[in-house]
N, C-alpha and C. Protein backbone atom coordinates (compact mmCIF):
# COMPACT_ATOMS: atom_id res chain seq x y z
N UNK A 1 163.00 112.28 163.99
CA UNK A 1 163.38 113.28 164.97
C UNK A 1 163.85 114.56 164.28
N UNK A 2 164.67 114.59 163.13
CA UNK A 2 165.22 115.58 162.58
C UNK A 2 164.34 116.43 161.85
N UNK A 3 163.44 115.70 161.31
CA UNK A 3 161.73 116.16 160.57
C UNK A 3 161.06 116.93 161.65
N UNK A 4 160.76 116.50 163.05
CA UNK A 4 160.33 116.95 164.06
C UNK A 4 161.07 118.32 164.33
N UNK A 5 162.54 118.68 164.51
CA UNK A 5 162.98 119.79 165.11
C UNK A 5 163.28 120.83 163.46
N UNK A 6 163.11 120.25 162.49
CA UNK A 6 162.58 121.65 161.47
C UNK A 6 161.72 121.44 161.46
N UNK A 7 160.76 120.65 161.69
CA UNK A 7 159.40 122.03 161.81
C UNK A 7 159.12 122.71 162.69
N UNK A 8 159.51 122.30 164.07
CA UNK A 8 159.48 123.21 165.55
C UNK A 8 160.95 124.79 164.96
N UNK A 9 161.69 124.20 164.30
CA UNK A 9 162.61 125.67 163.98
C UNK A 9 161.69 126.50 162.97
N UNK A 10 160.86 125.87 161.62
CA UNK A 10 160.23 126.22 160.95
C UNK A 10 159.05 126.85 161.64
N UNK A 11 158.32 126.70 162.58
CA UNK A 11 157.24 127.42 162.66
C UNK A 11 157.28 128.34 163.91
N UNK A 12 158.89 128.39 163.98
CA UNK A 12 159.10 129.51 165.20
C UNK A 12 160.15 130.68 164.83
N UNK A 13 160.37 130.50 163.60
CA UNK A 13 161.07 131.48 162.97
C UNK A 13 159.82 131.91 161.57
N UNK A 14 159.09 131.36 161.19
CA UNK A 14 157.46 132.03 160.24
C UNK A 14 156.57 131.86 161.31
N UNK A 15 155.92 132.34 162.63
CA UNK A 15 155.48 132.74 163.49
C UNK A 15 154.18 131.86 163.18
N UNK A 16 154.23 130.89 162.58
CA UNK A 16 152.71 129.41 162.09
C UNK A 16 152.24 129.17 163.65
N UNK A 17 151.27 128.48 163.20
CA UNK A 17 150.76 128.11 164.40
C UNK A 17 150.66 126.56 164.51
N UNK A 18 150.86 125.82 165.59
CA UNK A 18 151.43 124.43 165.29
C UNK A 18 149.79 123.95 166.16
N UNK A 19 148.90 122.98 165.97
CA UNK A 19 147.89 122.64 165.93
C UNK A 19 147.61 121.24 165.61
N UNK A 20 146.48 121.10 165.12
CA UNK A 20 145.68 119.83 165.14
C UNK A 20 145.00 120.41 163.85
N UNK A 21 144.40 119.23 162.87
CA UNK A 21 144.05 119.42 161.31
C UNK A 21 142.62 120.03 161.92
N UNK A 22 142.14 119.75 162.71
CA UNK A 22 140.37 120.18 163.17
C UNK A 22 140.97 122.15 163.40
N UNK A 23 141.56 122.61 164.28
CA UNK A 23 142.21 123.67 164.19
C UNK A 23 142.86 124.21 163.18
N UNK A 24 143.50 123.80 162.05
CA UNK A 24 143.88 124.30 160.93
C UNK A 24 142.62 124.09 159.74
N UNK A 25 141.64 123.35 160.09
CA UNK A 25 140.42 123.72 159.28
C UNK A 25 139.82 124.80 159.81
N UNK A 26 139.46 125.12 160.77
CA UNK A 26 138.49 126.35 161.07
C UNK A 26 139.38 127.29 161.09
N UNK A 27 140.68 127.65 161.03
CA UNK A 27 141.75 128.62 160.82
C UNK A 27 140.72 129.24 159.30
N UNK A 28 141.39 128.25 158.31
CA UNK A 28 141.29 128.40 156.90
C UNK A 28 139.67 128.79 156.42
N UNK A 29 138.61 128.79 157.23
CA UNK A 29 137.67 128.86 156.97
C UNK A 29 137.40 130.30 157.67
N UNK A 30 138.06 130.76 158.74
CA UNK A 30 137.97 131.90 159.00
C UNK A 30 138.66 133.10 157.87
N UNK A 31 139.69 132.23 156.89
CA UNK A 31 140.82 133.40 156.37
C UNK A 31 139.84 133.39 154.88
N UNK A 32 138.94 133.35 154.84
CA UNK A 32 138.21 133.03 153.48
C UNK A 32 137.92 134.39 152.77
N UNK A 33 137.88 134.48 151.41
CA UNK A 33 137.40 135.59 150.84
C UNK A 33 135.54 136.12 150.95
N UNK A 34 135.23 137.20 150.16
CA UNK A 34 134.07 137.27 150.53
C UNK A 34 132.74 137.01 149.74
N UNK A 35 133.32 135.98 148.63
CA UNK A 35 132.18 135.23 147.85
C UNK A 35 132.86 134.11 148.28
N UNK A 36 133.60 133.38 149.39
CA UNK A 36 133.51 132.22 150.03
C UNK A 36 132.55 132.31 150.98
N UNK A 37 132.24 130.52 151.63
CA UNK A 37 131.74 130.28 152.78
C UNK A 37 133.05 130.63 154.05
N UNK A 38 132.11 131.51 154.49
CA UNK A 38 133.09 132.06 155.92
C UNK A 38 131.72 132.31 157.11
N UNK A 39 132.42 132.45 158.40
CA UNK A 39 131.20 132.94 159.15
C UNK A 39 130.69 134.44 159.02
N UNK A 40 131.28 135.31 158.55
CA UNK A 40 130.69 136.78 158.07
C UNK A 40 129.85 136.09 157.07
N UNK A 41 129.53 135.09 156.00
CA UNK A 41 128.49 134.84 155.53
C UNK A 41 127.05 134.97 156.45
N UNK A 42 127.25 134.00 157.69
CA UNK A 42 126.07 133.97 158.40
C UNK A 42 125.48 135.53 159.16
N UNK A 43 126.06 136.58 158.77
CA UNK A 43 126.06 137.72 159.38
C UNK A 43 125.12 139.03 158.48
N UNK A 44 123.57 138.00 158.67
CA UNK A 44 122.49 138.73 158.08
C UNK A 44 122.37 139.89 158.18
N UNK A 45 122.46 140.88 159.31
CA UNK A 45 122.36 141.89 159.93
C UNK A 45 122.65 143.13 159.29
N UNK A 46 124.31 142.77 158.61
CA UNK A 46 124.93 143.55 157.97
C UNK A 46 124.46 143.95 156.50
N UNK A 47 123.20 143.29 156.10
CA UNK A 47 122.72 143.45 154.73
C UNK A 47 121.40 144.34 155.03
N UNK A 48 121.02 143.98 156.00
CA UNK A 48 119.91 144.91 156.19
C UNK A 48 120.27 146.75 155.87
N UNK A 49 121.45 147.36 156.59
CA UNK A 49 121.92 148.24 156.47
C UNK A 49 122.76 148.84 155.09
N UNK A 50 122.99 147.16 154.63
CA UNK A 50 123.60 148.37 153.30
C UNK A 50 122.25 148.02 151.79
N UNK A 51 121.09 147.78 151.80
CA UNK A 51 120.21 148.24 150.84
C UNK A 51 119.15 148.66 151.55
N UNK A 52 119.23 149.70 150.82
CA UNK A 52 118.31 151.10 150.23
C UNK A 52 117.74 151.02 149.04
N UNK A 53 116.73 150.95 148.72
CA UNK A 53 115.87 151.32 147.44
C UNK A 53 116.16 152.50 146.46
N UNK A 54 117.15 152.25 145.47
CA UNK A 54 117.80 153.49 144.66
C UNK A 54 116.50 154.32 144.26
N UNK A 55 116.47 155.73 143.45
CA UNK A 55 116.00 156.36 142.85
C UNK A 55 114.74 155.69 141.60
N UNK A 56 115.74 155.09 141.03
CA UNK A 56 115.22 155.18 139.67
C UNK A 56 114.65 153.59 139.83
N UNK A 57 114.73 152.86 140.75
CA UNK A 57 114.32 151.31 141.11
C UNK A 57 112.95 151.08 141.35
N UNK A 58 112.54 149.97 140.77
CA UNK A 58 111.25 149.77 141.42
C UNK A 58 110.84 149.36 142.52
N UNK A 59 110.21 149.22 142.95
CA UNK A 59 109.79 148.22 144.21
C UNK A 59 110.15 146.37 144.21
N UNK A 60 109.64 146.33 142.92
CA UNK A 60 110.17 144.29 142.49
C UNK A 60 111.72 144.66 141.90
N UNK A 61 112.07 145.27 141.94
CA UNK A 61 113.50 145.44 141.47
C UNK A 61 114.60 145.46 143.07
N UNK A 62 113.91 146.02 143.56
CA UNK A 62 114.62 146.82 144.54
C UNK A 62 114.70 145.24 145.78
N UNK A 63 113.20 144.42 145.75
CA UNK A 63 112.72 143.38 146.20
C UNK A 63 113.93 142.45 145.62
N UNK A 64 113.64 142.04 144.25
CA UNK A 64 114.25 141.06 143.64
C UNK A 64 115.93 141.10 143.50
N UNK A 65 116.22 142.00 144.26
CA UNK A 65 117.89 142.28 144.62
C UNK A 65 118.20 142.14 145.97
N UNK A 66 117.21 142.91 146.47
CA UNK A 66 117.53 142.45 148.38
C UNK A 66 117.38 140.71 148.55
N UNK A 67 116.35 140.44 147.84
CA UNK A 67 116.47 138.66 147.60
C UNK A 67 117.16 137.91 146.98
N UNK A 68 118.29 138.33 146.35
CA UNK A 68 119.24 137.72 145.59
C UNK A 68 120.12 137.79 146.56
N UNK A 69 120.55 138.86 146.98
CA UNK A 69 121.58 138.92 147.85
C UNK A 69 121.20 137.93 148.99
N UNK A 70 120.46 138.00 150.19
CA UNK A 70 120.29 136.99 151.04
C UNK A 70 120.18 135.89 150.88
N UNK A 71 119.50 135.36 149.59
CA UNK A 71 119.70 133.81 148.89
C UNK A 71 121.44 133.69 149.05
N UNK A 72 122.11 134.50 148.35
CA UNK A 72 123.28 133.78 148.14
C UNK A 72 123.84 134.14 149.36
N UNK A 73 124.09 135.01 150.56
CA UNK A 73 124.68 134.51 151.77
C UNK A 73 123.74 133.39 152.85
N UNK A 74 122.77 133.02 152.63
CA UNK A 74 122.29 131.91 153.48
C UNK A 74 122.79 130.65 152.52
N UNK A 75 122.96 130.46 151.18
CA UNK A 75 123.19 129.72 150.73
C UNK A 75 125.22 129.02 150.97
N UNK A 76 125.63 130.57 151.57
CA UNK A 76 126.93 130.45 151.69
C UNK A 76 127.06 130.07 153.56
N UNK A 77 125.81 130.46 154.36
CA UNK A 77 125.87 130.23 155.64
C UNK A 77 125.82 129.00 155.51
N UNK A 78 124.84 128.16 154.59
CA UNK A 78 124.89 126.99 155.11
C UNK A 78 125.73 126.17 154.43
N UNK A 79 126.87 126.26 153.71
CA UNK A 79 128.29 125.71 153.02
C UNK A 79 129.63 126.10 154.12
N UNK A 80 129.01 126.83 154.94
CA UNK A 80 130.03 126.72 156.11
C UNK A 80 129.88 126.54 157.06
N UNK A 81 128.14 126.19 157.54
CA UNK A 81 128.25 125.26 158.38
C UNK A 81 128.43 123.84 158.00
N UNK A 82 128.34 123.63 156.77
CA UNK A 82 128.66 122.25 156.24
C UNK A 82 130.55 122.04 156.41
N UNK A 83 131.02 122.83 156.10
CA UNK A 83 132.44 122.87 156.28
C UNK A 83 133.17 122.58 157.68
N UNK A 84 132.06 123.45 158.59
CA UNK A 84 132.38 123.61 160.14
C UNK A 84 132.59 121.79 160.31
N UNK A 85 131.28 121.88 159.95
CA UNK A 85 131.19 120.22 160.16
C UNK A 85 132.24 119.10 160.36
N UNK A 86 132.34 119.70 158.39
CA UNK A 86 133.30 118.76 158.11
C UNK A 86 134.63 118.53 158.86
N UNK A 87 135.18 119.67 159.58
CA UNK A 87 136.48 120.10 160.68
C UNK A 87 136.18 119.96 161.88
N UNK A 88 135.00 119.24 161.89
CA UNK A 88 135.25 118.60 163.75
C UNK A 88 134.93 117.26 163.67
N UNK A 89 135.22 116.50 162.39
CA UNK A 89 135.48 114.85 162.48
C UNK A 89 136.40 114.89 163.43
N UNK A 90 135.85 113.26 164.06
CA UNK A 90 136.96 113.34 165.12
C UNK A 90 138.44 112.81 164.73
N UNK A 91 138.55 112.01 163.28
CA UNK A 91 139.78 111.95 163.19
C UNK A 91 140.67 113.13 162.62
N UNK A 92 140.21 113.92 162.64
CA UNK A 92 140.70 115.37 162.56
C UNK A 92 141.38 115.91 163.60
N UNK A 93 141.37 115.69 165.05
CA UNK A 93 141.26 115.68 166.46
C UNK A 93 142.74 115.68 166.66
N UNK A 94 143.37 114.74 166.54
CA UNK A 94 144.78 114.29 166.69
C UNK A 94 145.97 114.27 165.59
N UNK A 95 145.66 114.86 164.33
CA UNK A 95 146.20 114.61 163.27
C UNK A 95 147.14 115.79 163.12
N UNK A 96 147.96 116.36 163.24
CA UNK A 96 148.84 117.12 163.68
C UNK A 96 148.59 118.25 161.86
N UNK A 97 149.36 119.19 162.39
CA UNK A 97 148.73 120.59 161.36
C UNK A 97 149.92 121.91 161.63
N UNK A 98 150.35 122.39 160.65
CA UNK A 98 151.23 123.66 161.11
C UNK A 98 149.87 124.54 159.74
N UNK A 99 149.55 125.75 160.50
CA UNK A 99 148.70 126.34 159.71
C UNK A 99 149.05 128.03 160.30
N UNK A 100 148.36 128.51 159.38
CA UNK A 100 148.18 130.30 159.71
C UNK A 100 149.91 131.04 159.71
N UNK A 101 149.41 132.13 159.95
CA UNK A 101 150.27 133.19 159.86
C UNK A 101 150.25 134.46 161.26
N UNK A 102 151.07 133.78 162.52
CA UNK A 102 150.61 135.19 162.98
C UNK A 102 151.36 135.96 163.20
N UNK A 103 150.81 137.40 163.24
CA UNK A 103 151.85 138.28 162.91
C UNK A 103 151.55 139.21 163.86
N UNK A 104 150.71 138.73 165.65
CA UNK A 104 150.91 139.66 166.93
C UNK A 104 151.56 139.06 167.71
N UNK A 105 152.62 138.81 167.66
CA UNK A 105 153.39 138.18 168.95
C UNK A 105 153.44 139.28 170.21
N UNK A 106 153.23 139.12 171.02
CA UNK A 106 153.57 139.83 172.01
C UNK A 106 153.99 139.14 173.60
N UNK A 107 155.00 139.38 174.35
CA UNK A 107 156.09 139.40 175.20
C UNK A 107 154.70 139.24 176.63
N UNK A 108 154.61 138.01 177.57
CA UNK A 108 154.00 138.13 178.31
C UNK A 108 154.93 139.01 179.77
N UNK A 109 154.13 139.13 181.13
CA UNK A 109 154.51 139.99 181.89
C UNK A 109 156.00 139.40 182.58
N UNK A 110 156.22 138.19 182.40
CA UNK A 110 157.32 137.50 183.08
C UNK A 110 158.77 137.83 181.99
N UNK A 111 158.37 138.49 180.87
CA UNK A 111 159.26 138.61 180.06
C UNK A 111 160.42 137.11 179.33
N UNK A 112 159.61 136.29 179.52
CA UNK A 112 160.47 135.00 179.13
C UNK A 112 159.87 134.05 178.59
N UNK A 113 158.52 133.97 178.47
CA UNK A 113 157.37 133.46 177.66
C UNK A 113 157.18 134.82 176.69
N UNK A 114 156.62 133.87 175.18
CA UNK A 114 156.43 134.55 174.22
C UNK A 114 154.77 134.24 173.88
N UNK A 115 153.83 134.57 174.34
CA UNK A 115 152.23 134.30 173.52
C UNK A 115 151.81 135.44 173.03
N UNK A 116 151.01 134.63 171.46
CA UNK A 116 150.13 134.79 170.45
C UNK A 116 148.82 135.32 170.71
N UNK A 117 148.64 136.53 169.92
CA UNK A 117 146.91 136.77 169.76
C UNK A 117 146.38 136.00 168.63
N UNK A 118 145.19 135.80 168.90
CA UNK A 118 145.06 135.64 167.57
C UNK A 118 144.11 136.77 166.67
């Protein structure tokens, strides 16, 4: 019981988010850097727009770089859908989790409830 009410004091004074391990996996997979698997990996779109064929580049140069790059984010799309995966076992489901950091609290209209953006 006493374990129970510090962590309910603990994650309401560091603004955590109190959850389930399936929810604190896809947290952590969202907070990822950007040579991790994250879902901005799967976000082909955004590569189209940033290469351009430099000056002084060839055509198989210019090729053999736009193809490096999409190799390694499909290679990273599909290490996080492998991950996704892995965070919706179902004994993941019920397994209790204090994860994240949030830092929008904001005051609902009744002024006596406190909810989270995320």
């Amino acid at each position: 019981m006493k374990l129970i009410m510090l962590a309910v004091i603990a994650c309401l004074s560091l603004n955590c988010f109190i959850g389930s391990h399936r929810d604190a996996c896809k947290y952590n997979l969202k907070q990822r850097d950007v040579f991790e698997a994250s879902s901005d990996s799967c976000d082909f779109l955004a590569y189209t727009a940033l290469f351009t064929q430099k000056n002084n580049e060839t055509l198989e140069e210019y090729e053999a770089r736009k193809g490096s790059a999409f190799n390694f984010s499909l290679i990273k799309c599909i290490e996080y859908y492998e991950k996704l995966k892995e965070c919706n076992k179902e004994e993941y489901k019920y397994m209790p989790a204090i994860y994240g950091m949030n830092v929008n609290p904001y005051f609902s209209v009744d002024r006596n409830r406190v909810a989270f953006r995320e």
